[in-house]
PDB file of N, CA and C in Angstrom:
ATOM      1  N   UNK A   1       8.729 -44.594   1.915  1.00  0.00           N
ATOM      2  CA  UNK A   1       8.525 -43.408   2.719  1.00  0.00           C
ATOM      3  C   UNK A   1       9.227 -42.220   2.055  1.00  0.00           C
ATOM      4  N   UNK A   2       8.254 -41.472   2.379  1.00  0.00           N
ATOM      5  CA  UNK A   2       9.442 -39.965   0.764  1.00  0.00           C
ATOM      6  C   UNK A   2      10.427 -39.656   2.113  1.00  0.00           C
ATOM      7  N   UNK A   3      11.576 -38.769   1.484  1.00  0.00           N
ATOM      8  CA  UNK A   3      12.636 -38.360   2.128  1.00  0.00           C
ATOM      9  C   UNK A   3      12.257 -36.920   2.559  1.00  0.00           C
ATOM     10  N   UNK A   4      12.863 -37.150   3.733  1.00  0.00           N
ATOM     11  CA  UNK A   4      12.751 -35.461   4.451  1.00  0.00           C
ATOM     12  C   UNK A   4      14.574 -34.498   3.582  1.00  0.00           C
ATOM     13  N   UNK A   5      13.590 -33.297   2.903  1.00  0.00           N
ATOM     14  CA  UNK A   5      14.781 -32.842   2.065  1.00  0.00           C
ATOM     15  C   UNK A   5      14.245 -31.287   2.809  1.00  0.00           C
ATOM     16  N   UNK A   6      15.722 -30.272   2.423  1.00  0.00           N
ATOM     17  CA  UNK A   6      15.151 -29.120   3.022  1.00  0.00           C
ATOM     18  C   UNK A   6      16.509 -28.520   2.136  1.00  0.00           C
ATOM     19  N   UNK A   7      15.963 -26.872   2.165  1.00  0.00           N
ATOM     20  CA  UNK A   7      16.568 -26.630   1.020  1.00  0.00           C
ATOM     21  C   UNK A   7      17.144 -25.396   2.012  1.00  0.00           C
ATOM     22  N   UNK A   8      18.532 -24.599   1.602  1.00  0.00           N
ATOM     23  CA  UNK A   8      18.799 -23.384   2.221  1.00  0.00           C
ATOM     24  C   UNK A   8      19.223 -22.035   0.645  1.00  0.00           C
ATOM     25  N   UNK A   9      18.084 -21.389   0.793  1.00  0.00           N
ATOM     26  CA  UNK A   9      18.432 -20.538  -0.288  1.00  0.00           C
ATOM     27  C   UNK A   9      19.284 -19.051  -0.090  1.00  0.00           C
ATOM     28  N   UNK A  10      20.099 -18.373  -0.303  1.00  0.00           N
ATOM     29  CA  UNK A  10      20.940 -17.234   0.046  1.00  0.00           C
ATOM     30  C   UNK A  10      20.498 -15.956  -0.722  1.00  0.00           C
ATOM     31  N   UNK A  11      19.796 -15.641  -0.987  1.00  0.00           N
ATOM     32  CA  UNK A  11      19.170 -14.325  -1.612  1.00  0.00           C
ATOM     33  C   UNK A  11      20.491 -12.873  -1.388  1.00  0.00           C
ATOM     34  N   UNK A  12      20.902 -12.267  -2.586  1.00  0.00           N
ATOM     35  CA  UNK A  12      21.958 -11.044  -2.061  1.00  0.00           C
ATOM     36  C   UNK A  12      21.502  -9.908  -3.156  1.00  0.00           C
ATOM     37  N   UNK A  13      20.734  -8.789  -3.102  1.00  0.00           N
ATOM     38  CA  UNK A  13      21.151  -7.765  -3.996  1.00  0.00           C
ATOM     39  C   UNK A  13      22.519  -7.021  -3.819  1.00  0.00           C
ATOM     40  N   UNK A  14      22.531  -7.077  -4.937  1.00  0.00           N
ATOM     41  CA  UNK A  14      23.368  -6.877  -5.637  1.00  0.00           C
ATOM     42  C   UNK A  14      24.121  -4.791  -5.968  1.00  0.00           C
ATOM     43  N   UNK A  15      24.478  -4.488  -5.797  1.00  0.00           N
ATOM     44  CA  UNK A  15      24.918  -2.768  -6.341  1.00  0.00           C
ATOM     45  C   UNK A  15      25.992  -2.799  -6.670  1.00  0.00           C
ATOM     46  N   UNK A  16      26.563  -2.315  -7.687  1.00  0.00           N
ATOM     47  CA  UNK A  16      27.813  -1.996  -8.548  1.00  0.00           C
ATOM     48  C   UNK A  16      28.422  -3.386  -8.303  1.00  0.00           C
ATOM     49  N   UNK A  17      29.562  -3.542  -7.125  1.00  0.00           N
ATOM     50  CA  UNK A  17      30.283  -4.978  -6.587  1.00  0.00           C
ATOM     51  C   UNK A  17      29.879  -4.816  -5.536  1.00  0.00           C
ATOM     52  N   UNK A  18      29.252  -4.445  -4.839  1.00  0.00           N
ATOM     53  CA  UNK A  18      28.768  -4.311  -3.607  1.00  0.00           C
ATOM     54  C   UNK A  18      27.517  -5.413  -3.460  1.00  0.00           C
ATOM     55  N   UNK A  19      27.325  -6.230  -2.358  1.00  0.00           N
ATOM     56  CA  UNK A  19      26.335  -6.966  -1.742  1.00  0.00           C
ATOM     57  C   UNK A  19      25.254  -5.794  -0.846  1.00  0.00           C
ATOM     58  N   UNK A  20      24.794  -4.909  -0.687  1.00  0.00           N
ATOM     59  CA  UNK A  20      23.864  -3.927  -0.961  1.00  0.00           C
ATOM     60  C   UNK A  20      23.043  -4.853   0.422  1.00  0.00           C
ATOM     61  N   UNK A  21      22.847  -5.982   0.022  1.00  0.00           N
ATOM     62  CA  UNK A  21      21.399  -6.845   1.117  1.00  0.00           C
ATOM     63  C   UNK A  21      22.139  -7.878   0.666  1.00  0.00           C
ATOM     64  N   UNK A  22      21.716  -8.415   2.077  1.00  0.00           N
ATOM     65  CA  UNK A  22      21.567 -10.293   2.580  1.00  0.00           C
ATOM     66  C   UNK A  22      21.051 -10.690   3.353  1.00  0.00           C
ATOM     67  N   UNK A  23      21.346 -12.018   3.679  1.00  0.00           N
ATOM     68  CA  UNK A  23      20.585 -12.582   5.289  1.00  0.00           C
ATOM     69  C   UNK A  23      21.363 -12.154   6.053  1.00  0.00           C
ATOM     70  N   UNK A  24      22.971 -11.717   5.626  1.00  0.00           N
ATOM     71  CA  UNK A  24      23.854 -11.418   7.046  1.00  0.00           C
ATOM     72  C   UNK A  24      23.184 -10.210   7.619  1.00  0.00           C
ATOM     73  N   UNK A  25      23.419  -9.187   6.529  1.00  0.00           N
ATOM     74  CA  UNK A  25      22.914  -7.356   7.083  1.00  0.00           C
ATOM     75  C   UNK A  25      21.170  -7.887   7.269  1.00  0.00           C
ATOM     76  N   UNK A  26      20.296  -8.368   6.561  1.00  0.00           N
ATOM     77  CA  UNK A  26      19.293  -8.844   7.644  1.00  0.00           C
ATOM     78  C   UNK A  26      19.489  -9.208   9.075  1.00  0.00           C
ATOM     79  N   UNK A  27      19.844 -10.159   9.619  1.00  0.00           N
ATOM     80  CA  UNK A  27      20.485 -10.857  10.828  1.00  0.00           C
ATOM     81  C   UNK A  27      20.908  -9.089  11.336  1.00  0.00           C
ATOM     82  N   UNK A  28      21.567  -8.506  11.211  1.00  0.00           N
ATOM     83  CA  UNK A  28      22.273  -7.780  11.182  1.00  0.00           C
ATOM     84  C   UNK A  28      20.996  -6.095  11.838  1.00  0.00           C
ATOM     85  N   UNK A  29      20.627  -6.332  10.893  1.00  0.00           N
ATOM     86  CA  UNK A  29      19.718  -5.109  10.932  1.00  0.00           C
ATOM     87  C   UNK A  29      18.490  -5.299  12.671  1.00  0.00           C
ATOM     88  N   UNK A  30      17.821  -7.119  12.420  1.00  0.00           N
ATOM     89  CA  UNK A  30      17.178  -6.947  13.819  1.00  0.00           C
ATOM     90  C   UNK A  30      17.727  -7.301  14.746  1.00  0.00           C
ATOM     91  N   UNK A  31      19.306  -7.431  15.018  1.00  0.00           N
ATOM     92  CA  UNK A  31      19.973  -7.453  15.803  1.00  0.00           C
ATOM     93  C   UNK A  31      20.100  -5.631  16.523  1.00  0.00           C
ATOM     94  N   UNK A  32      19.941  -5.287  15.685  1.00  0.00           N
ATOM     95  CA  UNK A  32      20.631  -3.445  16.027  1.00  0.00           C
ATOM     96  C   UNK A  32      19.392  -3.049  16.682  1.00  0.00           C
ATOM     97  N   UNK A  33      17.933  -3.407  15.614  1.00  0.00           N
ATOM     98  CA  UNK A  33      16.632  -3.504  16.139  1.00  0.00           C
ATOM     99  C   UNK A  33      16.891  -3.902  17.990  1.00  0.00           C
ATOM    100  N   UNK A  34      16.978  -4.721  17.721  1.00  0.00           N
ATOM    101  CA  UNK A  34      16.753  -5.494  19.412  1.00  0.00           C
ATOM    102  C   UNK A  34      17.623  -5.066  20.329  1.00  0.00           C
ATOM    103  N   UNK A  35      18.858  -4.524  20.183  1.00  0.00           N
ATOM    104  CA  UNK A  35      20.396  -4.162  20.852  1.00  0.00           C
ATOM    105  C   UNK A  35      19.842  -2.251  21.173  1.00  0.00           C
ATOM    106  N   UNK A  36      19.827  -1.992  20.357  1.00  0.00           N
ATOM    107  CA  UNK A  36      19.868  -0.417  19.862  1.00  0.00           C
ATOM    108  C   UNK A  36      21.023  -0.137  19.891  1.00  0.00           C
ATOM    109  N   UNK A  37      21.963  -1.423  19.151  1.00  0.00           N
ATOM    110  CA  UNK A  37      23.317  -0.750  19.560  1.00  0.00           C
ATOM    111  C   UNK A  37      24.401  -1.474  18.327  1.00  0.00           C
ATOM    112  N   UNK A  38      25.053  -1.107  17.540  1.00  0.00           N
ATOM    113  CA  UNK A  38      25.628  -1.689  16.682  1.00  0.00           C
ATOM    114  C   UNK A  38      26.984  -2.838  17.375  1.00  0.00           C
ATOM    115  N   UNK A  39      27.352  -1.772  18.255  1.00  0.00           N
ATOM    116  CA  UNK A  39      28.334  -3.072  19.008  1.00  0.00           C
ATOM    117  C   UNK A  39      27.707  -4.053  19.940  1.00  0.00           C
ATOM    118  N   UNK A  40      26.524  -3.999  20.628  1.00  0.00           N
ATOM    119  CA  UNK A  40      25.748  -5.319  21.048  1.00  0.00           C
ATOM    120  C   UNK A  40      25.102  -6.073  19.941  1.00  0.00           C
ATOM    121  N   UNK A  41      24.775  -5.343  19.215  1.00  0.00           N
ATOM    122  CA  UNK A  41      24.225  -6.486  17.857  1.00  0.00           C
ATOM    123  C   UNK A  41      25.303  -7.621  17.185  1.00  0.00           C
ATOM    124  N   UNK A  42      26.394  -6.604  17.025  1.00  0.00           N
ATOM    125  CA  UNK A  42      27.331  -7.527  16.403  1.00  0.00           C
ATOM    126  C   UNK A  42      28.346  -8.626  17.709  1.00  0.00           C
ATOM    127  N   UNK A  43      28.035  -7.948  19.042  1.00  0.00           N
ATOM    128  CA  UNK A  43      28.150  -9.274  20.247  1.00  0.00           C
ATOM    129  C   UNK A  43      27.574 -10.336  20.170  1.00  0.00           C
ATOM    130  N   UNK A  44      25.904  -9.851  19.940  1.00  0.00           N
ATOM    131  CA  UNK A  44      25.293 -11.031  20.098  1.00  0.00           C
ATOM    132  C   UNK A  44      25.778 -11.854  19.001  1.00  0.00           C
ATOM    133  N   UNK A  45      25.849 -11.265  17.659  1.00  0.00           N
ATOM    134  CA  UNK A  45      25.816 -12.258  16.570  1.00  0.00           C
ATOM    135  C   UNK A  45      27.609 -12.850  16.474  1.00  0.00           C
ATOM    136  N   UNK A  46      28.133 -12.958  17.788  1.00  0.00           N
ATOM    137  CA  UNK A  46      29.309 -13.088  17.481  1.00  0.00           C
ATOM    138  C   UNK A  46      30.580 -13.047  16.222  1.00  0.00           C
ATOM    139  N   UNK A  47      30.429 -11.554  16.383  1.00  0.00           N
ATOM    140  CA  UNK A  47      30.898 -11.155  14.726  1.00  0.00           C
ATOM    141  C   UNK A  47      31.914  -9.864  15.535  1.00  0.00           C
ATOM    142  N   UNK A  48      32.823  -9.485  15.154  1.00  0.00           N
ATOM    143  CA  UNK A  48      33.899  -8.260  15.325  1.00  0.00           C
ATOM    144  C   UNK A  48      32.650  -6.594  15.529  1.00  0.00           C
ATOM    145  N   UNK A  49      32.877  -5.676  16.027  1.00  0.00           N
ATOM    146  CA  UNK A  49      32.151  -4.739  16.140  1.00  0.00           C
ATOM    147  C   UNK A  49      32.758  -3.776  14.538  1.00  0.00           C
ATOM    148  N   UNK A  50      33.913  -4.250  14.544  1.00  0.00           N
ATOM    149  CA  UNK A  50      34.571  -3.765  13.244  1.00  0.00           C
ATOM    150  C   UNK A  50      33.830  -4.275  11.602  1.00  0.00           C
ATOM    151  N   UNK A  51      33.596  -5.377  12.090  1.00  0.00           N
ATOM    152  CA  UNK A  51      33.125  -6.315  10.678  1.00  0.00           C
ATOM    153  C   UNK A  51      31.697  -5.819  10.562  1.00  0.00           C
ATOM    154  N   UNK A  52      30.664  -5.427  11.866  1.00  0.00           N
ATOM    155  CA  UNK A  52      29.485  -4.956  11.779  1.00  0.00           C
ATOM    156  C   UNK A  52      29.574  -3.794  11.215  1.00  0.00           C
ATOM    157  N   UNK A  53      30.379  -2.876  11.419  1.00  0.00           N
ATOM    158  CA  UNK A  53      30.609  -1.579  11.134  1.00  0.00           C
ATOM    159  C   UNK A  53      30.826  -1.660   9.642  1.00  0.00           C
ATOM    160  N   UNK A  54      31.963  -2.617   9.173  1.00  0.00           N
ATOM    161  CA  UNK A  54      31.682  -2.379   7.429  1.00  0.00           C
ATOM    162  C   UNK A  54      30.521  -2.814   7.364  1.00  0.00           C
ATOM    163  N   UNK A  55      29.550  -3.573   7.485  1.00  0.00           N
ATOM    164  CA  UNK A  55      28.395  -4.234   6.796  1.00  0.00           C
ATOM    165  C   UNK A  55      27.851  -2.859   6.699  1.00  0.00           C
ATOM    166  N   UNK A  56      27.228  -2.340   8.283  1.00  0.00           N
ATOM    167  CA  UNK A  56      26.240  -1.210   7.831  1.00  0.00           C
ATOM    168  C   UNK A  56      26.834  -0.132   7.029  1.00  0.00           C
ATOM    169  N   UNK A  57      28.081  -0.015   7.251  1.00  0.00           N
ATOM    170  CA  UNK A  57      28.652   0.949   6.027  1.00  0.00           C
ATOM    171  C   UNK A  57      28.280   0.723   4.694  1.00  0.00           C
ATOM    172  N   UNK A  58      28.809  -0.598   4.080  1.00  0.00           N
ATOM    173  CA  UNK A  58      28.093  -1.046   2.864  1.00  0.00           C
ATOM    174  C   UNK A  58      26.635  -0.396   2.628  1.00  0.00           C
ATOM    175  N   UNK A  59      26.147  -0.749   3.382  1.00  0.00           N
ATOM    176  CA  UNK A  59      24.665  -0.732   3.640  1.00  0.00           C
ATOM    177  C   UNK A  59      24.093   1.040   3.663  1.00  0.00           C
ATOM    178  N   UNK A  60      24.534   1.600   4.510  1.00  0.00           N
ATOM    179  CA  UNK A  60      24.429   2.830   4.443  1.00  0.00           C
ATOM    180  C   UNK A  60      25.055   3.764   2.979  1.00  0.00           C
ATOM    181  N   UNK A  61      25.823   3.320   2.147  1.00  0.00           N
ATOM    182  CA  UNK A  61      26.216   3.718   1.116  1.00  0.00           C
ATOM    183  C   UNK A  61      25.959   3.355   0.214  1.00  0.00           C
ATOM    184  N   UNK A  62      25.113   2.132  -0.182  1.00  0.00           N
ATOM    185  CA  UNK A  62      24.134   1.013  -1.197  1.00  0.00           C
ATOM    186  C   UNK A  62      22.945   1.771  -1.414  1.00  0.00           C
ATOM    187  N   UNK A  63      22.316   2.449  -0.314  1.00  0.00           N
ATOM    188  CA  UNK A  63      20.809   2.720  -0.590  1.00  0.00           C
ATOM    189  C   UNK A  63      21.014   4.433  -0.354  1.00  0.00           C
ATOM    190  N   UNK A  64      19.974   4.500  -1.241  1.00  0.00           N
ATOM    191  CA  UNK A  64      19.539   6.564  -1.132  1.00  0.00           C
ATOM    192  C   UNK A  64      19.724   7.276   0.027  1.00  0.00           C
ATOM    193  N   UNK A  65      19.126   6.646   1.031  1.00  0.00           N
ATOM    194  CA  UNK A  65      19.414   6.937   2.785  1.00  0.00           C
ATOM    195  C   UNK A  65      19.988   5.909   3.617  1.00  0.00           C
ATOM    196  N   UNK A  66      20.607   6.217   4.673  1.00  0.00           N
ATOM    197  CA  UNK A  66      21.169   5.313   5.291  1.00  0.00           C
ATOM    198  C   UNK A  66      19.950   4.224   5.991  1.00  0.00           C
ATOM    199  N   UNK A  67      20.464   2.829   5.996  1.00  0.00           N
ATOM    200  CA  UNK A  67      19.361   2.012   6.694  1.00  0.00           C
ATOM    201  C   UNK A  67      19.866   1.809   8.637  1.00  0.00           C
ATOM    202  N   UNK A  68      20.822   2.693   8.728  1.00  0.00           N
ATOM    203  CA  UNK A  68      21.463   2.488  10.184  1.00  0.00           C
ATOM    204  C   UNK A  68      21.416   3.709  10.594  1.00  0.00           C
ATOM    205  N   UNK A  69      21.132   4.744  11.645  1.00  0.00           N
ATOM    206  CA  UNK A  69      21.708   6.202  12.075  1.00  0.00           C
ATOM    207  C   UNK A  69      22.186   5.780  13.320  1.00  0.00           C
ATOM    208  N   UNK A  70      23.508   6.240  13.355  1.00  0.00           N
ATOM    209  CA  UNK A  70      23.983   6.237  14.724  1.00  0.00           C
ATOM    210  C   UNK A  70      24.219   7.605  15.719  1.00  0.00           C
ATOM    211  N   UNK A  71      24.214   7.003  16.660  1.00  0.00           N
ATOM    212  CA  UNK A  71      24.158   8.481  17.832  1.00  0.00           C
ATOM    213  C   UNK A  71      25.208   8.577  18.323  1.00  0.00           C
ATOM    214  N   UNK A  72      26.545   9.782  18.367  1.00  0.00           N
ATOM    215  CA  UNK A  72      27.593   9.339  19.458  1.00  0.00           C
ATOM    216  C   UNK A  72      27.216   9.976  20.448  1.00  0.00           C
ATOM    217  N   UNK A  73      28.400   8.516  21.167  1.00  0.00           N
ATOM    218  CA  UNK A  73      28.448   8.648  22.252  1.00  0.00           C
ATOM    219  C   UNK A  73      28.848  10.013  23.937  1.00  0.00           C
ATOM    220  N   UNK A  74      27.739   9.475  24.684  1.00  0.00           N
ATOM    221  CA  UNK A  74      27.804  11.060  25.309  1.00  0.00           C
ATOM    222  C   UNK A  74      27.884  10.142  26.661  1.00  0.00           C
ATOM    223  N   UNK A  75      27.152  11.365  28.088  1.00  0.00           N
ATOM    224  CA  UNK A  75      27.157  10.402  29.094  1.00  0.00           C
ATOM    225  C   UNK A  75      26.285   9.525  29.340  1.00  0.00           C
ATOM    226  N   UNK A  76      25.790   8.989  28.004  1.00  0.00           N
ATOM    227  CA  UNK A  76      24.545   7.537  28.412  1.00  0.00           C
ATOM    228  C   UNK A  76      25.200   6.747  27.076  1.00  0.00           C
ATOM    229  N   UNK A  77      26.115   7.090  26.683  1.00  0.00           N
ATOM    230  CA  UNK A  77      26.893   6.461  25.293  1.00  0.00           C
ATOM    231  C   UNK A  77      26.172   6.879  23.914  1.00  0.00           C
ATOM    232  N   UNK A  78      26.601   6.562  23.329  1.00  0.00           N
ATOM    233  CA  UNK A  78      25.812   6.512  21.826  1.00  0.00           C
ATOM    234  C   UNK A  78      24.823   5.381  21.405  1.00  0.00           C
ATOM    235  N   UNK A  79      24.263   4.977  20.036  1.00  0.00           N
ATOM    236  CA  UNK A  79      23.608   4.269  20.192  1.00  0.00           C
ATOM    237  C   UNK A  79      23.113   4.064  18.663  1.00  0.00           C
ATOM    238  N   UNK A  80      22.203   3.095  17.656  1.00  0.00           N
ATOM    239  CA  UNK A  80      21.945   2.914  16.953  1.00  0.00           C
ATOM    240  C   UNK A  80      20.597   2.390  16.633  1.00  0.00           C
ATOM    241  N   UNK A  81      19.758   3.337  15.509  1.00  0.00           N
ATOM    242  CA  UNK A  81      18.691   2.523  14.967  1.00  0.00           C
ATOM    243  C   UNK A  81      18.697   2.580  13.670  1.00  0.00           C
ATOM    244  N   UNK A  82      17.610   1.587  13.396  1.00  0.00           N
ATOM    245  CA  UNK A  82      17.622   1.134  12.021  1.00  0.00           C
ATOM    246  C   UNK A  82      16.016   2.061  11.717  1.00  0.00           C
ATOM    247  N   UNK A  83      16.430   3.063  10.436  1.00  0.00           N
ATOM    248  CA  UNK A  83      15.685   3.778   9.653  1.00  0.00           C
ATOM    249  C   UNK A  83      14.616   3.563   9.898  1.00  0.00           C
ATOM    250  N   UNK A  84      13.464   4.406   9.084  1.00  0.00           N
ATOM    251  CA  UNK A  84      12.473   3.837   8.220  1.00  0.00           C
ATOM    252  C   UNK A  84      12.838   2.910   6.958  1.00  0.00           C
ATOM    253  N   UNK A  85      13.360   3.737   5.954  1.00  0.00           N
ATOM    254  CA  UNK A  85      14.033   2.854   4.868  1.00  0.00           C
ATOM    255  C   UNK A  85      14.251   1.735   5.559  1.00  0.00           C
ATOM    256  N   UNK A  86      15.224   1.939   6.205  1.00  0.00           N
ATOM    257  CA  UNK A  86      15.720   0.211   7.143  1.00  0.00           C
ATOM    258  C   UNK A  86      15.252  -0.923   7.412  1.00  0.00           C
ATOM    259  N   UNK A  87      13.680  -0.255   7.842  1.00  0.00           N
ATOM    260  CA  UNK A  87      12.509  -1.598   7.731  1.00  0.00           C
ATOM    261  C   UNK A  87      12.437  -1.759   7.069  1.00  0.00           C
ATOM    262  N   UNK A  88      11.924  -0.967   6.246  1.00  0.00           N
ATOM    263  CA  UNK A  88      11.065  -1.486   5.372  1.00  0.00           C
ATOM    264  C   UNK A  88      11.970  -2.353   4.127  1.00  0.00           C
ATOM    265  N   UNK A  89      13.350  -2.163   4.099  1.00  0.00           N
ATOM    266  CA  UNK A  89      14.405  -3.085   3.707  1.00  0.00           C
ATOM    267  C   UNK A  89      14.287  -4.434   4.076  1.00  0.00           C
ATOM    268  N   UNK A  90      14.320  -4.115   5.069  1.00  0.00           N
ATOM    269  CA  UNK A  90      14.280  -5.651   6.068  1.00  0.00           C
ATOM    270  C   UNK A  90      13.114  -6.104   5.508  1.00  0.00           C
ATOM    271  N   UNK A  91      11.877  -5.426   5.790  1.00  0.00           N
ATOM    272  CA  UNK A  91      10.555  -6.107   5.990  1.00  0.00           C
ATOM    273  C   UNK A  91      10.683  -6.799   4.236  1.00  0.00           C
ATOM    274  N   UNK A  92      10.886  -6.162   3.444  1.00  0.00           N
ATOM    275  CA  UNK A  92      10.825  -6.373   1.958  1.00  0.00           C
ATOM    276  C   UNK A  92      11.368  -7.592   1.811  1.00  0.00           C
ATOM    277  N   UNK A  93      12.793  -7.622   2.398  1.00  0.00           N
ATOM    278  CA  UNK A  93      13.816  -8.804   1.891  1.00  0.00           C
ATOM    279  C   UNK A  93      13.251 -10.053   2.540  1.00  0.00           C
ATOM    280  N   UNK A  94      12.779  -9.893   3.757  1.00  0.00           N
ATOM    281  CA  UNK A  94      12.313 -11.067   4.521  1.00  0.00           C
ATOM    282  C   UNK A  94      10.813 -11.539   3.901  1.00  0.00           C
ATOM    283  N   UNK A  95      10.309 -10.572   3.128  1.00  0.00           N
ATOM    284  CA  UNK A  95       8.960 -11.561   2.289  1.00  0.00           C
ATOM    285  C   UNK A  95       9.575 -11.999   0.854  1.00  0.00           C
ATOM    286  N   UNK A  96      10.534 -11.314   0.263  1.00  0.00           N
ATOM    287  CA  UNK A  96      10.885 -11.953  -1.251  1.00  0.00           C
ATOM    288  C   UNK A  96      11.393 -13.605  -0.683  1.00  0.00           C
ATOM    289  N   UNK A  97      12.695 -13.354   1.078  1.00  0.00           N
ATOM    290  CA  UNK A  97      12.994 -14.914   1.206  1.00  0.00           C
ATOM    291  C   UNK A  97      11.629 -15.606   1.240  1.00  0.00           C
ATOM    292  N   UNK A  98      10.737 -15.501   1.633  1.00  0.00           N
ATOM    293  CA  UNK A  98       9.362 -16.331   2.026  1.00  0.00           C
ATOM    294  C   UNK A  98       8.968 -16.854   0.844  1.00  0.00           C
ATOM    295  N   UNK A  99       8.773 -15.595   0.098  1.00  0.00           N
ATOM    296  CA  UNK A  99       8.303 -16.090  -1.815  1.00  0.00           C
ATOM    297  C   UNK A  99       9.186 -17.040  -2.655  1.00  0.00           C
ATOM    298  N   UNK A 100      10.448 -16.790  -2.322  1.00  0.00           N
ATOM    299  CA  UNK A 100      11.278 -17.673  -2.861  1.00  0.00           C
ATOM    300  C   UNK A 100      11.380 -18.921  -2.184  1.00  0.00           C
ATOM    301  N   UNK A 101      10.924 -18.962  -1.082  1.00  0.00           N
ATOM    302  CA  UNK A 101      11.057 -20.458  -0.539  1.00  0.00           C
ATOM    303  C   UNK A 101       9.739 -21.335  -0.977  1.00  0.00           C
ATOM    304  N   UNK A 102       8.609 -21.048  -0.915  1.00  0.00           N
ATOM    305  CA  UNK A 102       7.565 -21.322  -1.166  1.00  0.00           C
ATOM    306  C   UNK A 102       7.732 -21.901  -2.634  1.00  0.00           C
ATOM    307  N   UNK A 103       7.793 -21.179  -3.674  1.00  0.00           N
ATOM    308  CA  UNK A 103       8.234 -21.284  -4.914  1.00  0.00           C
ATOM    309  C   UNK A 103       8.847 -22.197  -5.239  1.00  0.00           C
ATOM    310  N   UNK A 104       9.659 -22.625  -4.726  1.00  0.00           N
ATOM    311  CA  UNK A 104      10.708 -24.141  -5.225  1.00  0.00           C
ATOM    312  C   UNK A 104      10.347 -25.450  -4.474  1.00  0.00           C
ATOM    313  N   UNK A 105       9.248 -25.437  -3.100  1.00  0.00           N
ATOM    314  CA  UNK A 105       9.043 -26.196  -2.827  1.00  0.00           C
ATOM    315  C   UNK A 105       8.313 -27.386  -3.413  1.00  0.00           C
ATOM    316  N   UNK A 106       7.725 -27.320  -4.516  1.00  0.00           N
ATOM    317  CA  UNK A 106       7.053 -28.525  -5.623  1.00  0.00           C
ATOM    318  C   UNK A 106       8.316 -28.887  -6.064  1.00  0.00           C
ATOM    319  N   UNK A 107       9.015 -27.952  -6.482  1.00  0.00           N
ATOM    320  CA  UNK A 107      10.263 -28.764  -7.282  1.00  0.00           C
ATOM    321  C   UNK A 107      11.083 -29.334  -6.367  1.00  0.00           C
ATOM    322  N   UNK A 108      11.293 -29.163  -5.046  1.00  0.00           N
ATOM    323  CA  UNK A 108      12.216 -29.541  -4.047  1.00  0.00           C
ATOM    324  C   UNK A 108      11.448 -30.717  -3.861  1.00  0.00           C
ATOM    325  N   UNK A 109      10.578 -30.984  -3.613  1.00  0.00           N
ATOM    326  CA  UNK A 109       9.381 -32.200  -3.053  1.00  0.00           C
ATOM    327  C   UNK A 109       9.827 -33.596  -4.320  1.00  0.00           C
ATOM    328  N   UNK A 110       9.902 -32.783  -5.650  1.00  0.00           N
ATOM    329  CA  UNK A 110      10.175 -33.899  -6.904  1.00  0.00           C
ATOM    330  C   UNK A 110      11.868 -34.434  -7.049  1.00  0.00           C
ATOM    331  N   UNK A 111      12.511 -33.316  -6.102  1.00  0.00           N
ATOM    332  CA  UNK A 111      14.218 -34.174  -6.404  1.00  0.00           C
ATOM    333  C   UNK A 111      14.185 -34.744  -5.451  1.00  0.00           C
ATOM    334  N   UNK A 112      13.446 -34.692  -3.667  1.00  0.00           N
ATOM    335  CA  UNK A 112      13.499 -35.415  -2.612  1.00  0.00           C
ATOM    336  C   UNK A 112      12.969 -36.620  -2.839  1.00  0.00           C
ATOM    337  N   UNK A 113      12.295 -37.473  -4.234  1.00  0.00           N
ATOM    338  CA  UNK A 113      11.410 -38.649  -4.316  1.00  0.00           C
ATOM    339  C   UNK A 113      13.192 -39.435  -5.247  1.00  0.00           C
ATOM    340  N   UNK A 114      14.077 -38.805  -5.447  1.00  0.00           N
ATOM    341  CA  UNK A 114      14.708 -39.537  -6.034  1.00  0.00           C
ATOM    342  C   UNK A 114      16.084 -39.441  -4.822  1.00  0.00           C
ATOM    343  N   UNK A 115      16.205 -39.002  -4.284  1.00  0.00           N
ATOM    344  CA  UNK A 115      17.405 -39.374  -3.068  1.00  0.00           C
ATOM    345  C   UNK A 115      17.261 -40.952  -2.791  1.00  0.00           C
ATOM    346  N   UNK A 116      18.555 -41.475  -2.396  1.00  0.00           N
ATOM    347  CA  UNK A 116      19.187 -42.784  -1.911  1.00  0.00           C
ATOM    348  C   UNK A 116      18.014 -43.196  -0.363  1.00  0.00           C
ATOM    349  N   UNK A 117      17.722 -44.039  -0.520  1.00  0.00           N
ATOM    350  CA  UNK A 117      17.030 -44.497   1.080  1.00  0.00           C
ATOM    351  C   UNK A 117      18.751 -44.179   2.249  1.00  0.00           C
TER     352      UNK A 117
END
């Protein structure tokens, strides 16, 4: 019976030393999407509102335009969305992961025929 194998790949561009993109600031980005809010995004994803705040910083200082604009807070609070750029960041990174997963799956299929029963 072949072996059930599954692979987890981490995709990061890269800028100067900067991590620029990942799956985190992905995660990250349709969290803010769905929240409209940088400190509910980084609630949900149980992460510091501080630690969210460097990511999109990174992030906002990696690319030509910012991929986050935030609104302060007034009497309905402030608030956060993610760009145009922003998508289309997202949308980009989330088809290269697709391409890259697809891609190794023949070769993943040929090391799963030699795993231990």
């Amino acid at each position: 019976m072949p072996h059930s194998i599954q692979s987890h790949l981490r995709l990061r561009i890269l800028h100067d030393q900067h991590i620029a993109f990942g799956p985190g600031k992905a995660e990250l980005l349709e969290a803010i999407q769905r929240t409209g809010s940088i400190s509910q995004a980084a609630k949900s994803m149980n992460m510091s509102y501080r630690r969210a705040w460097q990511l999109v910083d990174t992030m906002n200082q990696c690319f030509a335009s910012a991929l986050v604009e935030t609104q302060t807070g007034g009497t309905h609070g402030g608030g956060a969305i993610v760009s145009p750029l922003g998508q289309q960041i997202l949308q980009s990174f989330r088809a290269i992961e697709h391409l890259a997963q697809q891609s190794i799956q023949h070769q993943l299929a040929q090391i799963g025929q030699h795993l231990k029963d």
